[in-house]
Protein backbone atom coordinates (compact mmCIF):
# COMPACT_ATOMS: atom_id res chain seq x y z
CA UNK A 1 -13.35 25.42 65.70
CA UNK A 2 -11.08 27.55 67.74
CA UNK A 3 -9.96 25.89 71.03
CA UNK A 4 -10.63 27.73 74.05
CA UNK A 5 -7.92 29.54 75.53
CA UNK A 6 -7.97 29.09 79.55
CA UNK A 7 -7.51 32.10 81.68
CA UNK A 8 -5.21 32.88 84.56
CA UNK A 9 -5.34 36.07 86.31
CA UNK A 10 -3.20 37.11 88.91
CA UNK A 11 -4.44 38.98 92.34
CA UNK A 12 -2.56 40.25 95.19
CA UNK A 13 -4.31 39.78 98.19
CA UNK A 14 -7.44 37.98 99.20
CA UNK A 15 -10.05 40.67 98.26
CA UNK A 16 -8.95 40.20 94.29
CA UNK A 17 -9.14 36.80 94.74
CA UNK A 18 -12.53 36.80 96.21
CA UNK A 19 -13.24 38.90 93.29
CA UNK A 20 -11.84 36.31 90.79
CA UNK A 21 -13.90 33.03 92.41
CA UNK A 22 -16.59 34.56 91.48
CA UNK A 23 -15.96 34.43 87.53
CA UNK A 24 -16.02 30.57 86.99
CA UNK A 25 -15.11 31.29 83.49
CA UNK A 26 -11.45 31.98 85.07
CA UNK A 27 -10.01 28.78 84.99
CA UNK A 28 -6.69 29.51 87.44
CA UNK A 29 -6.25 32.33 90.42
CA UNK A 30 -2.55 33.44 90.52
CA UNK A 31 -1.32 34.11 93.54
CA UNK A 32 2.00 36.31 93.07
CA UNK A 33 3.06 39.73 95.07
CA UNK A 34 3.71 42.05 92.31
CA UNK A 35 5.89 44.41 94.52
CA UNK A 36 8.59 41.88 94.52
CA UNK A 37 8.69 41.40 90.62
CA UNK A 38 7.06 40.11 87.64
CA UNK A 39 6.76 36.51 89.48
CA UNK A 40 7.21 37.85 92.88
CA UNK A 41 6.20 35.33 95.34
CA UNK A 42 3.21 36.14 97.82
CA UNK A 43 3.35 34.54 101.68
CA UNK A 44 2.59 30.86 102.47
CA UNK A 45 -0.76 32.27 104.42
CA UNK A 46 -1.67 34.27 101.50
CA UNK A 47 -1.50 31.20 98.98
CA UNK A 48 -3.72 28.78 101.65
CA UNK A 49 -6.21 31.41 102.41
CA UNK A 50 -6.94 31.70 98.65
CA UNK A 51 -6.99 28.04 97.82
CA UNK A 52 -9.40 27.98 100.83
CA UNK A 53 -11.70 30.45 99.07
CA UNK A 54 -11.82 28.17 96.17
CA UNK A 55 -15.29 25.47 96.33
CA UNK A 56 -14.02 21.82 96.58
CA UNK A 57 -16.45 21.26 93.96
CA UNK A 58 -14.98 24.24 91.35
CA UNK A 59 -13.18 23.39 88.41
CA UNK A 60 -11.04 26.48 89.25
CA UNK A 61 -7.51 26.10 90.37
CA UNK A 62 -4.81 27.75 92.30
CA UNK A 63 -1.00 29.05 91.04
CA UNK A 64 1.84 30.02 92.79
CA UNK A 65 4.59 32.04 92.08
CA UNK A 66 7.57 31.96 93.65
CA UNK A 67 9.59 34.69 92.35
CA UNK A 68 11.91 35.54 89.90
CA UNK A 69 14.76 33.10 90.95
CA UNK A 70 18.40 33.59 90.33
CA UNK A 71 20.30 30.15 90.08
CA UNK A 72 19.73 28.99 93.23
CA UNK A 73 18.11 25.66 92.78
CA UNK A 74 18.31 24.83 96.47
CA UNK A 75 16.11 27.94 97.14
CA UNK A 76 13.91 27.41 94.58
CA UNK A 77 13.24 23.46 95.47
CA UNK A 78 12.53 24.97 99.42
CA UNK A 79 10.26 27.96 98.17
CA UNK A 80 8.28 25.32 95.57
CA UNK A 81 7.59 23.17 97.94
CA UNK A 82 6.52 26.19 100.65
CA UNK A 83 3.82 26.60 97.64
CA UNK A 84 2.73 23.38 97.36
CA UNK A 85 2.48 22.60 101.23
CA UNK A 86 0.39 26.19 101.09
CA UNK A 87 -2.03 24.65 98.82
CA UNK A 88 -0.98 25.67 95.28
CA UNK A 89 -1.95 23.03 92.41
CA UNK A 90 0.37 24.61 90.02
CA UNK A 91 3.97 26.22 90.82
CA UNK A 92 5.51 28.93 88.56
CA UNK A 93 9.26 29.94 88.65
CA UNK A 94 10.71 32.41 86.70
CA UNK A 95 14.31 32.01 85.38
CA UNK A 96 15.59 35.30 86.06
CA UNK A 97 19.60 33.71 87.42
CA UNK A 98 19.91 30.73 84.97
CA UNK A 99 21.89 32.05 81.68
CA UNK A 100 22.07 28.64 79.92
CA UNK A 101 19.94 26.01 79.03
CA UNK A 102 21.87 23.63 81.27
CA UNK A 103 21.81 25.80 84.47
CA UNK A 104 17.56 26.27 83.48
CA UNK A 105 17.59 22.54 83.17
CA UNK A 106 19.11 21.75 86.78
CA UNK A 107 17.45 24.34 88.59
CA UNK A 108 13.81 23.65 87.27
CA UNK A 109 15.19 19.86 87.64
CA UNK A 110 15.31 20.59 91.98
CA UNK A 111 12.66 22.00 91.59
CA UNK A 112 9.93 19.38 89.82
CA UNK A 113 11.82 16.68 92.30
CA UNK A 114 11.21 18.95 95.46
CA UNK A 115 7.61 19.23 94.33
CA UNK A 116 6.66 15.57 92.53
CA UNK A 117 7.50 13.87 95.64
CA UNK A 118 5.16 15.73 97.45
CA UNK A 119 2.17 15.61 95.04
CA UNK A 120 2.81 14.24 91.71
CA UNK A 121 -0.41 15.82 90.56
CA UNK A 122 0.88 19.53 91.40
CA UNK A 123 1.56 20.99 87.57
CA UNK A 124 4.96 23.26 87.08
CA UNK A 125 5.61 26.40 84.95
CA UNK A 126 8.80 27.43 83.01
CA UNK A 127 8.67 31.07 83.36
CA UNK A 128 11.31 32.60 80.57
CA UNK A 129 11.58 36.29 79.48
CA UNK A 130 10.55 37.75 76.08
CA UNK A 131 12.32 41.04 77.22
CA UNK A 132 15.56 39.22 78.17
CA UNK A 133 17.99 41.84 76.51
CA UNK A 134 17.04 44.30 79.02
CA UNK A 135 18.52 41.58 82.03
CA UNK A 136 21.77 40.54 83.33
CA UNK A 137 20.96 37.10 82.50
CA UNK A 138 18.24 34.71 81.00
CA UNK A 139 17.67 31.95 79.17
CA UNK A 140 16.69 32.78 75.41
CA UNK A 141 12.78 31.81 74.97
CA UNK A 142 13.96 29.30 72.72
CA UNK A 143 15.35 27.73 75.36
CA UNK A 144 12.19 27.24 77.57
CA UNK A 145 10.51 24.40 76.21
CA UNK A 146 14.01 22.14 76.53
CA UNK A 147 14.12 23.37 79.70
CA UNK A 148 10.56 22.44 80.84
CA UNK A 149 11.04 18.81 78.65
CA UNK A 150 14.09 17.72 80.20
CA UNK A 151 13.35 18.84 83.96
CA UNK A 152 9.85 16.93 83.88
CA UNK A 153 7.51 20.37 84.07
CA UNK A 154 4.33 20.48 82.62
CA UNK A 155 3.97 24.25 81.06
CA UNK A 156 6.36 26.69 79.26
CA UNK A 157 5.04 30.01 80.02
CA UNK A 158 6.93 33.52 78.30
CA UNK A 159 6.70 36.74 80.43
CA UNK A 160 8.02 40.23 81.00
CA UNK A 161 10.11 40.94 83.26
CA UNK A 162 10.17 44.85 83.69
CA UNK A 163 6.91 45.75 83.63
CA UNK A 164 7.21 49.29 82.52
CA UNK A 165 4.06 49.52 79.87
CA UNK A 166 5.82 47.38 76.97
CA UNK A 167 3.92 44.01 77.03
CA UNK A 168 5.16 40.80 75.29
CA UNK A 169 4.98 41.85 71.72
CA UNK A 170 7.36 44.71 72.04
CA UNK A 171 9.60 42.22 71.80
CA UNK A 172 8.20 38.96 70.19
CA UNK A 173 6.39 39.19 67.08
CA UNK A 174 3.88 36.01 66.13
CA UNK A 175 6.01 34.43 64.74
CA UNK A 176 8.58 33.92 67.06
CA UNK A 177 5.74 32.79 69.49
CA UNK A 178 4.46 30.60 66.96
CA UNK A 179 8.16 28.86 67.09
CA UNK A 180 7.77 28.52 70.90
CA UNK A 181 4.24 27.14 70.75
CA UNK A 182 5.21 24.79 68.36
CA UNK A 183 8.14 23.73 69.76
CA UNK A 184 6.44 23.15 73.40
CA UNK A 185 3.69 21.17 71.72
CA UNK A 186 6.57 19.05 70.13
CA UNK A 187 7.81 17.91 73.70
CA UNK A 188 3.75 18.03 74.88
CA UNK A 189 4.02 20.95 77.46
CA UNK A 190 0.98 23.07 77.76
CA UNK A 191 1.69 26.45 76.34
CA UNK A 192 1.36 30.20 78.09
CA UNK A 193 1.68 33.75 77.57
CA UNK A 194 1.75 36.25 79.84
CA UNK A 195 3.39 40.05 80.15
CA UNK A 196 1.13 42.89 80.02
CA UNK A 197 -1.40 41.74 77.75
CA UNK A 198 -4.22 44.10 77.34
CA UNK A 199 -7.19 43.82 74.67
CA UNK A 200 -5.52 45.26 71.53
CA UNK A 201 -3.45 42.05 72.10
CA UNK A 202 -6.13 39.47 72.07
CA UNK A 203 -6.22 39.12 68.09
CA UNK A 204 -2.28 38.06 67.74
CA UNK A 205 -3.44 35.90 70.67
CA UNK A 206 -5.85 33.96 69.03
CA UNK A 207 -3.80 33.56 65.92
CA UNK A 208 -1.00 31.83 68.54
CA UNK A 209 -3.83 29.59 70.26
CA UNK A 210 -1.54 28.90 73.43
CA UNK A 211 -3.38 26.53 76.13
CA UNK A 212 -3.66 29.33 78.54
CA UNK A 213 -2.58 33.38 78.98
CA UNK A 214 -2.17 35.04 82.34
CA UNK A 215 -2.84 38.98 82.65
CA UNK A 216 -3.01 41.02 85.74
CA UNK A 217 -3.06 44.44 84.31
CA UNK A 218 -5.84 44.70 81.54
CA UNK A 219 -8.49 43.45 84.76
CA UNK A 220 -7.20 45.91 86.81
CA UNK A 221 -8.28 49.79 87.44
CA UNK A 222 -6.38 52.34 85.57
CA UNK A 223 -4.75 49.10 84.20
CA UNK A 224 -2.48 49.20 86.81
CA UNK A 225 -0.72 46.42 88.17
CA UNK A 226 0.55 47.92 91.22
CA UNK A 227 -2.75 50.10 92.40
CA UNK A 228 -5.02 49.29 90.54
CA UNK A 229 -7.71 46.80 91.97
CA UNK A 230 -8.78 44.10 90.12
CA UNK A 231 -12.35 44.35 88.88
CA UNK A 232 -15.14 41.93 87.76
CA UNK A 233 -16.45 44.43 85.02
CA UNK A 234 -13.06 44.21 83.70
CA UNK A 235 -12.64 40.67 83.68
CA UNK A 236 -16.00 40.44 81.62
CA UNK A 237 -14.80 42.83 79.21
CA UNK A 238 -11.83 41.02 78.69
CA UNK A 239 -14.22 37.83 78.32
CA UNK A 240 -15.86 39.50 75.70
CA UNK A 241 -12.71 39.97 73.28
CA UNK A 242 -11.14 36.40 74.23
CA UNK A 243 -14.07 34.42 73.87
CA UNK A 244 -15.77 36.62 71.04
């Protein structure tokens, strides 16, 4: 039997979220600001208004993003711990600045330090690129599971990073994801895929079986990430595919 793949969706402001409590079957809310990137980072007040919406009793659990981050690991320790303070059980940084796997490994190294001393139980994401040959700079996605081993984080994650319509399989087929699952699983991260998912997606999915994918678009109207509101119909249609 097919393990079930958890779900992350991403809203902007506290109406989607309030939207998104309501489906228990979504196991994380996402708070990110998608007008300052793929993982742009929403405001402190934003991120602890939205945990507050969640039940004490829910299973459900908030994410933070905090932006795509150049290599800056001061900044990135400060804004991950901003997160966690807010109320965010799981931090996400994207590794837009570090080019090499050692620069990845002492950023996101700040970073788990900044936030483990607060709350050891607070979970970190390696965010890498599939689309990195349309950036400056970027780890390769190869690269994200050492990363995530050797800083201490608990999930390697693969996004896009222009979102323009191309989603993650314009530019990695299965079986380069396969490679990445397997080699997360070898250093026992939890695995996730994100970047403009939408149903016609969900089959290659389920042949990858990561722990968990993260979509903003394919829930919202028009499937647009930017306008577009996020809608519960949607969500259940999406259900329907992921869980069929």
């Amino acid at each position: 039997m097919q393990k079930r793949i958890k779900l992350l969706i991403s809203p902007k402001d506290i109406e989607e979220a309030k939207v998104i409590v309501q489906d228990k079957d979504v196991n994380y809310i996402d708070c990110k600001n998608p007008s300052e990137g793929s993982l742009g980072a929403n405001f402190p007040w934003i991120i602890k208004k939205m945990k507050s919406l969640i039940s004490p009793n829910s299973s459900q659990l908030l994410s933070a993003t905090i932006g795509d981050f150049p290599n800056l690991p001061g900044s990135a320790s400060l804004a991950a711990l901003g997160a966690s303070v807010s109320g965010a059980d799981i931090i996400k940084v994207g590794l837009k600045g570090p080019n090499t796997e050692k620069e990845g490994i002492d950023l996101m190294t700040k970073v788990v330090k900044a936030v483990k001393d607060y709350n050891m139980d607070i979970k970190i994401v390696v965010a890498g690129y599939a689309d990195r040959i349309r950036m400056d700079s970027s780890p390769d996605f190869l690269s994200i599971p050492t990363i995530a081993e050797k800083s201490g984080s608990d999930i390697a994650m693969l996004d896009t990073f222009i979102k323009d319509g191309k989603n993650l399989f314009d530019f990695l087929n299965v079986e380069q994801l396969k490679q990445f699952r397997d080699k997360s699983k070898e250093s026992n991260l939890e695995v996730a895929l994100a970047g403009n998912l939408l149903k016609d997606s969900i089959p290659k999915i389920k042949e990858i079986s990561p722990d968990l994918i993260g979509v903003r678009s394919v829930v919202c109207e028009g499937y647009d990430r930017n306008h577009g509101m996020i809608k519960g119909y949607l969500i259940e249609e999406l259900k329907l595919e992921l869980y069929s």
